[in-house]
Protein backbone atom coordinates (compact mmCIF):
# COMPACT_ATOMS: atom_id res chain seq x y z
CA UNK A 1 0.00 0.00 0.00
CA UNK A 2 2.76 2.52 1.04
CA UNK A 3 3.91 1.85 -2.94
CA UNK A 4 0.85 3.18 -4.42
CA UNK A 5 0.58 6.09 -2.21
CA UNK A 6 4.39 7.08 -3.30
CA UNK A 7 3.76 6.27 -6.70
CA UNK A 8 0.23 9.01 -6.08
CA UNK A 9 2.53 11.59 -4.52
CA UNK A 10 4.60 10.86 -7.61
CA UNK A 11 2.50 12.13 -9.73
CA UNK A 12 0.88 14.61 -8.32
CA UNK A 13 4.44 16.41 -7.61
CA UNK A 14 5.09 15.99 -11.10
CA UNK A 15 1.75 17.83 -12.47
CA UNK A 16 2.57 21.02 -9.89
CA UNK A 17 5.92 20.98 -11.29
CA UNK A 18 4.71 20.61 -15.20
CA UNK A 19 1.90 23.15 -14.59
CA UNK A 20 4.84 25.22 -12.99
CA UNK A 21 7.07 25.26 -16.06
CA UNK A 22 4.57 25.99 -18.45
CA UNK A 23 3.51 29.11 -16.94
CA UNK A 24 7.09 30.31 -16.43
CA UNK A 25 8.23 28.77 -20.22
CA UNK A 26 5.12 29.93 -21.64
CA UNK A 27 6.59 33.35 -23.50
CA UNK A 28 9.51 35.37 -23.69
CA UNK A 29 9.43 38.03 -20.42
CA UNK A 30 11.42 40.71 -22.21
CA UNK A 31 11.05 41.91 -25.53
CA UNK A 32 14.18 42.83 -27.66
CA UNK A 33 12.67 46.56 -28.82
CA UNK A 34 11.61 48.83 -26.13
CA UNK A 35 7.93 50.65 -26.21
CA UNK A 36 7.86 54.14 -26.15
CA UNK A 37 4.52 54.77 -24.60
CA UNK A 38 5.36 51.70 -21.82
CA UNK A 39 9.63 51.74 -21.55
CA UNK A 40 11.07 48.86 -21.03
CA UNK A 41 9.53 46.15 -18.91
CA UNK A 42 9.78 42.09 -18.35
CA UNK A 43 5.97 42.24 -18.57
CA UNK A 44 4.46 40.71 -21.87
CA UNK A 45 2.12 43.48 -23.76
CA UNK A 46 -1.08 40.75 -23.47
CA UNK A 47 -0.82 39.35 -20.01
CA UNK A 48 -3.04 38.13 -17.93
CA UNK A 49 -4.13 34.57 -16.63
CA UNK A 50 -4.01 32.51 -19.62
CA UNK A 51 -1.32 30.94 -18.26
CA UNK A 52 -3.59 29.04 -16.05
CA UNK A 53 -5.52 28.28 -19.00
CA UNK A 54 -6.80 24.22 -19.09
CA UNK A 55 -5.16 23.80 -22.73
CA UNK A 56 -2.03 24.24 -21.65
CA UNK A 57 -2.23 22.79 -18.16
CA UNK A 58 -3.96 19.95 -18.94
CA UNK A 59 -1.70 17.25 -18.84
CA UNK A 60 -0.48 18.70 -15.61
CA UNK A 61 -4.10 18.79 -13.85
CA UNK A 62 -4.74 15.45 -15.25
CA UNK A 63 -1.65 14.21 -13.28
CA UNK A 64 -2.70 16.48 -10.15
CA UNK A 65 -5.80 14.79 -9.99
CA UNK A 66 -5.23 10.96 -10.69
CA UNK A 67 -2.24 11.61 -8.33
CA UNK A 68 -4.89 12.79 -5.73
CA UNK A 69 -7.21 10.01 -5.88
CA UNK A 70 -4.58 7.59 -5.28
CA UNK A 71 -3.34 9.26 -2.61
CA UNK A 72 -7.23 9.45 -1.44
CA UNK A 73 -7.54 5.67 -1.94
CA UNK A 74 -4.27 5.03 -0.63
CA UNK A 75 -4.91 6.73 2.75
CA UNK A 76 -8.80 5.07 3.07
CA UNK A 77 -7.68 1.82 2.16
């Protein structure tokens, strides 16, 4: 039993970290030529939460959540 609950923490580690590196790897932060109405910033001009968007996450939240039933199961059982 203690196998499939590290196997469950296993994955679910692994989703936080994917859904982690997609939003930092999801664009380039600074942009080469600098805005003269904003100046220069790390900001991208069209941010805002699609980073948390379910397209890109989803293999990550699919992990996050089979990875937290078996850790459910694992802990009832």
């Amino acid at each position: 039993m203690a196998m499939v609950m590290w196997i469950g923490a296993l994955l679910l580690g692994c989703g936080v970290v994917m859904s982690a590196l997609s939003a930092v790897y999801r664009d380039q932060l600074s942009n080469s030529r600098a805005d003269t109405e904003v100046g220069r910033t790390l900001e991208p001009r069209h941010g805002g939460m699609r980073f948390l968007g379910i397209g890109r996450n989803g293999p990550a939240l699919l992990l996050i959540v089979v990875g937290a039933i078996i850790l459910l199961f694992g802990a009832l059982a």
